[in-house]
N, C-alpha and C. Protein backbone atom coordinates (compact mmCIF):
# COMPACT_ATOMS: atom_id res chain seq x y z
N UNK A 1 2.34 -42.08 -45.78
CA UNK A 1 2.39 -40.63 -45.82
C UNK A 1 1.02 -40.09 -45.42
N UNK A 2 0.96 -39.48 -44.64
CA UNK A 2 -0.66 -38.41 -44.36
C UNK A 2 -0.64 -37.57 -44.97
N UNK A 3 -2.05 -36.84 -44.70
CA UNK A 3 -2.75 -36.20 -45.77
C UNK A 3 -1.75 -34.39 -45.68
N UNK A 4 -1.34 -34.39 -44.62
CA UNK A 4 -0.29 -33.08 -44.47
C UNK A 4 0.62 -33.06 -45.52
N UNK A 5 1.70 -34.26 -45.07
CA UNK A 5 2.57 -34.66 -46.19
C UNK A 5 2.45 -34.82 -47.27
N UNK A 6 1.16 -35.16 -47.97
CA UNK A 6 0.54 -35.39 -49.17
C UNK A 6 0.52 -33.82 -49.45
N UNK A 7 -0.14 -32.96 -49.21
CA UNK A 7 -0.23 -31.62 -49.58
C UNK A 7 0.99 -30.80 -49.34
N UNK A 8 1.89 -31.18 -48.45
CA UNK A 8 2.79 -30.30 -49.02
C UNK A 8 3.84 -30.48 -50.21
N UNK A 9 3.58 -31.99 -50.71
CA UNK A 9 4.61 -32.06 -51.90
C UNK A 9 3.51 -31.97 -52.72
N UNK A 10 2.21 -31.61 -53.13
CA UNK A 10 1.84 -31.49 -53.96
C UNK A 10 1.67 -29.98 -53.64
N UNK A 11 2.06 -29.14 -53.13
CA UNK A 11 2.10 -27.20 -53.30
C UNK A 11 3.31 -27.47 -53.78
N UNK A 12 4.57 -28.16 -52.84
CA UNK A 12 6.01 -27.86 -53.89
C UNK A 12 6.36 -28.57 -55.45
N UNK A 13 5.50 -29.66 -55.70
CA UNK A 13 5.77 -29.64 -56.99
C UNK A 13 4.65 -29.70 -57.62
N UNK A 14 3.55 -29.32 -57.12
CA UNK A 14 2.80 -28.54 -58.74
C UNK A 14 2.15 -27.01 -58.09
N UNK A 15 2.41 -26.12 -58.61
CA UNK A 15 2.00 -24.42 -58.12
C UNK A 15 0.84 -24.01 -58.24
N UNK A 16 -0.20 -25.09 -59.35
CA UNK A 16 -1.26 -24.82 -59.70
C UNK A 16 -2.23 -25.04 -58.30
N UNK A 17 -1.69 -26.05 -57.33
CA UNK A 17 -2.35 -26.51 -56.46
C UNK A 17 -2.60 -25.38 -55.33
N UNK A 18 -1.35 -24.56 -55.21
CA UNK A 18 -1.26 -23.18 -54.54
C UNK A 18 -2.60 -22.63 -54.40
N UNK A 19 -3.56 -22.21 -55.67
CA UNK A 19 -4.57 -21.41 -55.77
C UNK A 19 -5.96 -21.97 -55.93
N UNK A 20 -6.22 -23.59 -56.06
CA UNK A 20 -7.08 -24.03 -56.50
C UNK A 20 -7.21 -25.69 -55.84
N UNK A 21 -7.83 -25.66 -54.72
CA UNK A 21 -8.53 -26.99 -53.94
C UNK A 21 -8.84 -28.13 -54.58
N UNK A 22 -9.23 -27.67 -55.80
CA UNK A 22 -9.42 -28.84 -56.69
C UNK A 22 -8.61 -29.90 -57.46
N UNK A 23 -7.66 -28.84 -57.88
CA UNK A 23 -5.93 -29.86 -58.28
C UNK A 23 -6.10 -30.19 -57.40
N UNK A 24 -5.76 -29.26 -56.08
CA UNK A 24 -4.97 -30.17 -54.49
C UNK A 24 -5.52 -31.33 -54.70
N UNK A 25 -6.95 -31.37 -54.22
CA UNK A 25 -8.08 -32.74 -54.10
C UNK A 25 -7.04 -33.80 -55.19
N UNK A 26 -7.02 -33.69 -56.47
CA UNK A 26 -6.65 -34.48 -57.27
C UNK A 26 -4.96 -34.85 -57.03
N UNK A 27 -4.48 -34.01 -56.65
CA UNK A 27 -3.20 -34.34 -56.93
C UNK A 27 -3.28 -35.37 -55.88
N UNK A 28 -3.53 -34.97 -54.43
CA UNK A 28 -2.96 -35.62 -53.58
C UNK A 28 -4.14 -36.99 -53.59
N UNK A 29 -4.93 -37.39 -54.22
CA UNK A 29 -5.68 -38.57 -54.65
C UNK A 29 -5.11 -39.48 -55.22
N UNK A 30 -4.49 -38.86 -56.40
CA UNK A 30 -3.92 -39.61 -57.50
C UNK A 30 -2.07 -39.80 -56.98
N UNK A 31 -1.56 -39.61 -55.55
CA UNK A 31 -0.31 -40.17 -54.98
C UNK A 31 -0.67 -41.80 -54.62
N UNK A 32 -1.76 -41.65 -54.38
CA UNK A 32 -2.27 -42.97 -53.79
C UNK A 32 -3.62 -43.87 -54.51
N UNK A 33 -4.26 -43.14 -55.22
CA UNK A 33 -5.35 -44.07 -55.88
C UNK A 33 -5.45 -43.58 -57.30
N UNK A 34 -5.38 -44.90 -58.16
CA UNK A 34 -5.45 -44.22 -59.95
C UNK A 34 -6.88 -43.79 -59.72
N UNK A 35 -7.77 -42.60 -60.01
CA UNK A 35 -9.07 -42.34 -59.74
C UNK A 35 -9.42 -42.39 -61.29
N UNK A 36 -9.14 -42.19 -62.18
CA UNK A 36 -9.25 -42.33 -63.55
C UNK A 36 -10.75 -42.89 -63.95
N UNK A 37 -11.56 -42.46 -64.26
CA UNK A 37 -12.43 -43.90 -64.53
C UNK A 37 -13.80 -43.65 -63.13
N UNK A 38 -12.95 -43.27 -61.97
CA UNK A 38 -14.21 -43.25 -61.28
C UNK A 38 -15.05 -42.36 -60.81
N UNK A 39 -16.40 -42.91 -60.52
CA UNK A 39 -17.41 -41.40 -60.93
C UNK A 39 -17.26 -41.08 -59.51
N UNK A 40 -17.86 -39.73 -59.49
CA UNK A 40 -18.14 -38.61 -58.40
C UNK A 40 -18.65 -39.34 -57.12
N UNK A 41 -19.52 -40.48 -57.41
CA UNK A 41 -20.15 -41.16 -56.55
C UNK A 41 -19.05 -42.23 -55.83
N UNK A 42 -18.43 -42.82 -56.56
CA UNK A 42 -16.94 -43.51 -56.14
C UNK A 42 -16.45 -43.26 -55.47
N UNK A 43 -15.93 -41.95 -55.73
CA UNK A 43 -14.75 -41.29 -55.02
C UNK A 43 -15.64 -40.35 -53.83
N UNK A 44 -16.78 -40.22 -53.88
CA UNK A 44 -17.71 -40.02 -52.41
C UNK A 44 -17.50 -41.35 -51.63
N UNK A 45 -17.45 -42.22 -52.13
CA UNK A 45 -17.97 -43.32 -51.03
C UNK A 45 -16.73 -43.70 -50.65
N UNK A 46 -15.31 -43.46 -50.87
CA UNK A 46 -14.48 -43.75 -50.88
C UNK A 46 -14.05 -42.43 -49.59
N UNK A 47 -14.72 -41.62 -49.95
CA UNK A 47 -14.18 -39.83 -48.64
C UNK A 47 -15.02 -40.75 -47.49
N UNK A 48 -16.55 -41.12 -47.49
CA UNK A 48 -17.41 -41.37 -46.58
C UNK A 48 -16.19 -42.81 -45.58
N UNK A 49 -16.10 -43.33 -46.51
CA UNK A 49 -15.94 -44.57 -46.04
C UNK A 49 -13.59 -44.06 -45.39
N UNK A 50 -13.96 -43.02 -45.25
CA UNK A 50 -12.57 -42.33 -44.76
C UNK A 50 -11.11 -43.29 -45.22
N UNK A 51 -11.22 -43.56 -46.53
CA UNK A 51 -10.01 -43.83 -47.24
C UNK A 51 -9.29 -42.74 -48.23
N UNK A 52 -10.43 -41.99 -48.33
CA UNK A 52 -9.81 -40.39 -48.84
C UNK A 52 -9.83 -39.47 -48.14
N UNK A 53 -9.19 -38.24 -48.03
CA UNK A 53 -9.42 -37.31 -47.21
C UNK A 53 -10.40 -36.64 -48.06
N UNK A 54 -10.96 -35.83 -47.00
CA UNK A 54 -12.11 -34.88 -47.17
C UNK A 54 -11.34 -33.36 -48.25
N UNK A 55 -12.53 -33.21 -49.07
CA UNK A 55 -11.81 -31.95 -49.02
C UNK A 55 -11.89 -30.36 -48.69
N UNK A 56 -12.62 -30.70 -47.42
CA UNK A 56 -12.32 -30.10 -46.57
C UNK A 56 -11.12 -30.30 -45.30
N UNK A 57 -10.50 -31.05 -45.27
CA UNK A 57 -9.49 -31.63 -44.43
C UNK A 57 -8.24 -31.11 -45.43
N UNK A 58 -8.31 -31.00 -46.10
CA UNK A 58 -7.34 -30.54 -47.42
C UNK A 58 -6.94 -29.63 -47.68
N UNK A 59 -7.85 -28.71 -47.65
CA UNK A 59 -8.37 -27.26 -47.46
C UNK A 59 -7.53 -26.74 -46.41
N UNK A 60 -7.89 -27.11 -45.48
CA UNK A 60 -7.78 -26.41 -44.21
C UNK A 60 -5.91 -26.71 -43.77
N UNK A 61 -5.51 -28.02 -44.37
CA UNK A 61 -4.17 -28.27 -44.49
C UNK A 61 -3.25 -27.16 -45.06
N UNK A 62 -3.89 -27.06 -46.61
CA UNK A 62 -3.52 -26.21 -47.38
C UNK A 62 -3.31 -24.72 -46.96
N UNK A 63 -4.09 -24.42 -46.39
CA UNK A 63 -4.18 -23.00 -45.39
C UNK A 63 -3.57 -23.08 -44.38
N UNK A 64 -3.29 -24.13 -43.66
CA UNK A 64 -2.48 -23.85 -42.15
C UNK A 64 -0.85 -23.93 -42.87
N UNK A 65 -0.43 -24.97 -43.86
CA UNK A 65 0.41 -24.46 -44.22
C UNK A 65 1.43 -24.08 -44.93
N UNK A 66 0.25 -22.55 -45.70
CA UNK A 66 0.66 -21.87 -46.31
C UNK A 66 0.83 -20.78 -45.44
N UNK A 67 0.02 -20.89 -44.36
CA UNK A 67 0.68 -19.61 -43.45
C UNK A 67 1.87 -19.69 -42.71
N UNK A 68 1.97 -20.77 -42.76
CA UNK A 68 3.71 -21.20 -41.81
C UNK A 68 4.58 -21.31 -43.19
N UNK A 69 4.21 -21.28 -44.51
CA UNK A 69 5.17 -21.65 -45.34
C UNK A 69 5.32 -20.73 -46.53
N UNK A 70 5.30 -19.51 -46.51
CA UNK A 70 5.48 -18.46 -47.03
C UNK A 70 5.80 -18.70 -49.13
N UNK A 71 6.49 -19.44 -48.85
CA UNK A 71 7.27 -19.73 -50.58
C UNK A 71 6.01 -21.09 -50.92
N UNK A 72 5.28 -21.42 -50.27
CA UNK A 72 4.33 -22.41 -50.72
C UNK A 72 2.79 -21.93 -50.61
N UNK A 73 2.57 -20.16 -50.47
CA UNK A 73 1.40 -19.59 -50.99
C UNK A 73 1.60 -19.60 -52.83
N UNK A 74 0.10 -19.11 -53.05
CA UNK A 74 0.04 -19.24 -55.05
C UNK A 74 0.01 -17.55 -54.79
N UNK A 75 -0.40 -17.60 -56.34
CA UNK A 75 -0.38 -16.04 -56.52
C UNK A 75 -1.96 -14.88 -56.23
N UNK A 76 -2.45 -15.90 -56.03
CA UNK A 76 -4.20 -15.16 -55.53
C UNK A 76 -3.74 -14.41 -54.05
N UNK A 77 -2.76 -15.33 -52.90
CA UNK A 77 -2.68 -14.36 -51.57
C UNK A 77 -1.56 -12.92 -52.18
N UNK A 78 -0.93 -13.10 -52.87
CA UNK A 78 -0.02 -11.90 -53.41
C UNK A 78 -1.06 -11.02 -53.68
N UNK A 79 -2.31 -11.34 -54.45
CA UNK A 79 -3.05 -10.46 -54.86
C UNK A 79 -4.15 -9.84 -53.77
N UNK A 80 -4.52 -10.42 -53.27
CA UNK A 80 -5.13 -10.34 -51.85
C UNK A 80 -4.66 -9.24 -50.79
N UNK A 81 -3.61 -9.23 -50.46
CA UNK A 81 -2.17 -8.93 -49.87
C UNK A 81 -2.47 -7.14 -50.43
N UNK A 82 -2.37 -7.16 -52.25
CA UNK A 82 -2.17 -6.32 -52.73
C UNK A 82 -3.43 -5.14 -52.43
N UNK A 83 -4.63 -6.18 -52.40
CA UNK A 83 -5.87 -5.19 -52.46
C UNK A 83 -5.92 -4.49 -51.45
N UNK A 84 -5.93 -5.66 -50.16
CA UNK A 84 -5.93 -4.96 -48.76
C UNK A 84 -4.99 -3.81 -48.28
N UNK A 85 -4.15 -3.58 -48.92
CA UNK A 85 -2.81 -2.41 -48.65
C UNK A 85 -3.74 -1.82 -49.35
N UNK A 86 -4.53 -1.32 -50.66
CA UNK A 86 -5.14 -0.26 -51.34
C UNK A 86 -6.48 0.14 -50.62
N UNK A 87 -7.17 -0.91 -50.09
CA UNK A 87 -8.48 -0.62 -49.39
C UNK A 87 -7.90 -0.27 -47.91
N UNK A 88 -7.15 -1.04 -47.05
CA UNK A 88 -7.03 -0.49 -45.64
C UNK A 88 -6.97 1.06 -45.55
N UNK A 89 -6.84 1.62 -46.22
CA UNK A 89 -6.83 3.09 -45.92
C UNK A 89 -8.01 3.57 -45.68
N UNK A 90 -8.89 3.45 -46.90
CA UNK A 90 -10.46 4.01 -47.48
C UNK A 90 -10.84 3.29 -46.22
N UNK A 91 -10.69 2.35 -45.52
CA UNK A 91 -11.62 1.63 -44.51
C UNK A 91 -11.39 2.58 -43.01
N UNK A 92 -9.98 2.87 -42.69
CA UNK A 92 -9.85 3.29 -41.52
C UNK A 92 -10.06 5.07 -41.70
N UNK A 93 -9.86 5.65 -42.93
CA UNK A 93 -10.57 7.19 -42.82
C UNK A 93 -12.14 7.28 -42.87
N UNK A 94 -13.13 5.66 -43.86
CA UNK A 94 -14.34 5.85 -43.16
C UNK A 94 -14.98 5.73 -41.89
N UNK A 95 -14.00 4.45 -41.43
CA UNK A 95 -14.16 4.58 -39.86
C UNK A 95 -14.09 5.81 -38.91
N UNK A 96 -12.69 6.81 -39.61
CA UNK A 96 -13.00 7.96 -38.63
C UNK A 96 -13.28 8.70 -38.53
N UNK A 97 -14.06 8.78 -40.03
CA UNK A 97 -15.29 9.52 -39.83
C UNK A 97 -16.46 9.35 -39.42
N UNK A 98 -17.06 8.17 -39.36
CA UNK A 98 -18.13 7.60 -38.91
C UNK A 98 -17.67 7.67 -37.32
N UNK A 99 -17.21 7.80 -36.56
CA UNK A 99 -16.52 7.69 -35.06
C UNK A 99 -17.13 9.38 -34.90
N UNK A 100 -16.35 10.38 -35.63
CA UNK A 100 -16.50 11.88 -35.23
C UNK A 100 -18.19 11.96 -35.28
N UNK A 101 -18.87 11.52 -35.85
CA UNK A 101 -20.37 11.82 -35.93
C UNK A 101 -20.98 11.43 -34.72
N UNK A 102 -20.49 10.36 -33.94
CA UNK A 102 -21.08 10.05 -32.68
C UNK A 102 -20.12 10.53 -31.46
């Protein structure tokens, strides 16, 4: 299984992973290696030595797709989503006012 496949059954069965890189990191670690036990330095030499994915490679999984996969965003982009509908306004009437001055 790759590291794609690894992340998307760990967004569909745990939700916590949705909002937080760090489950992800763990969940999709612990499909394939008991990490239990090993230190920070371990499980570095283990990313270096490219038997783990990065987690940045994880990351960026996680984000490509959650944008193609709508029901496998968490609840932080709902909230996100929410702010930007309340601020886009205040942004484009300061813009046009700042426009009329020049």
């Amino acid at each position: 299984m790759n590291t794609q496949n690894k992340v998307i059954k760990a967004l569909e069965d745990n939700p916590r992973t949705r909002d937080n890189d760090n489950a992800l990191f763990r969940a999709v670690i612990s499909m394939t290696h008991d990490t239990n036990g090993y230190s920070y330095e371990a499980i570095s030499k283990l990313q270096e030595e490219k038997v783990l994915p990065s987690h940045e490679s994880m990351s960026r999984c996680r984000r490509k797709i959650q944008e193609h996969n709508p029901f496998l965003r968490g609840k932080a982009h709902q909230a996100r989503q929410e702010l930007a509908e309340e601020v886009r306004p205040l942004i484009n009437t300061d813009f046009e006012q700042a426009t009329m001055i020049y």
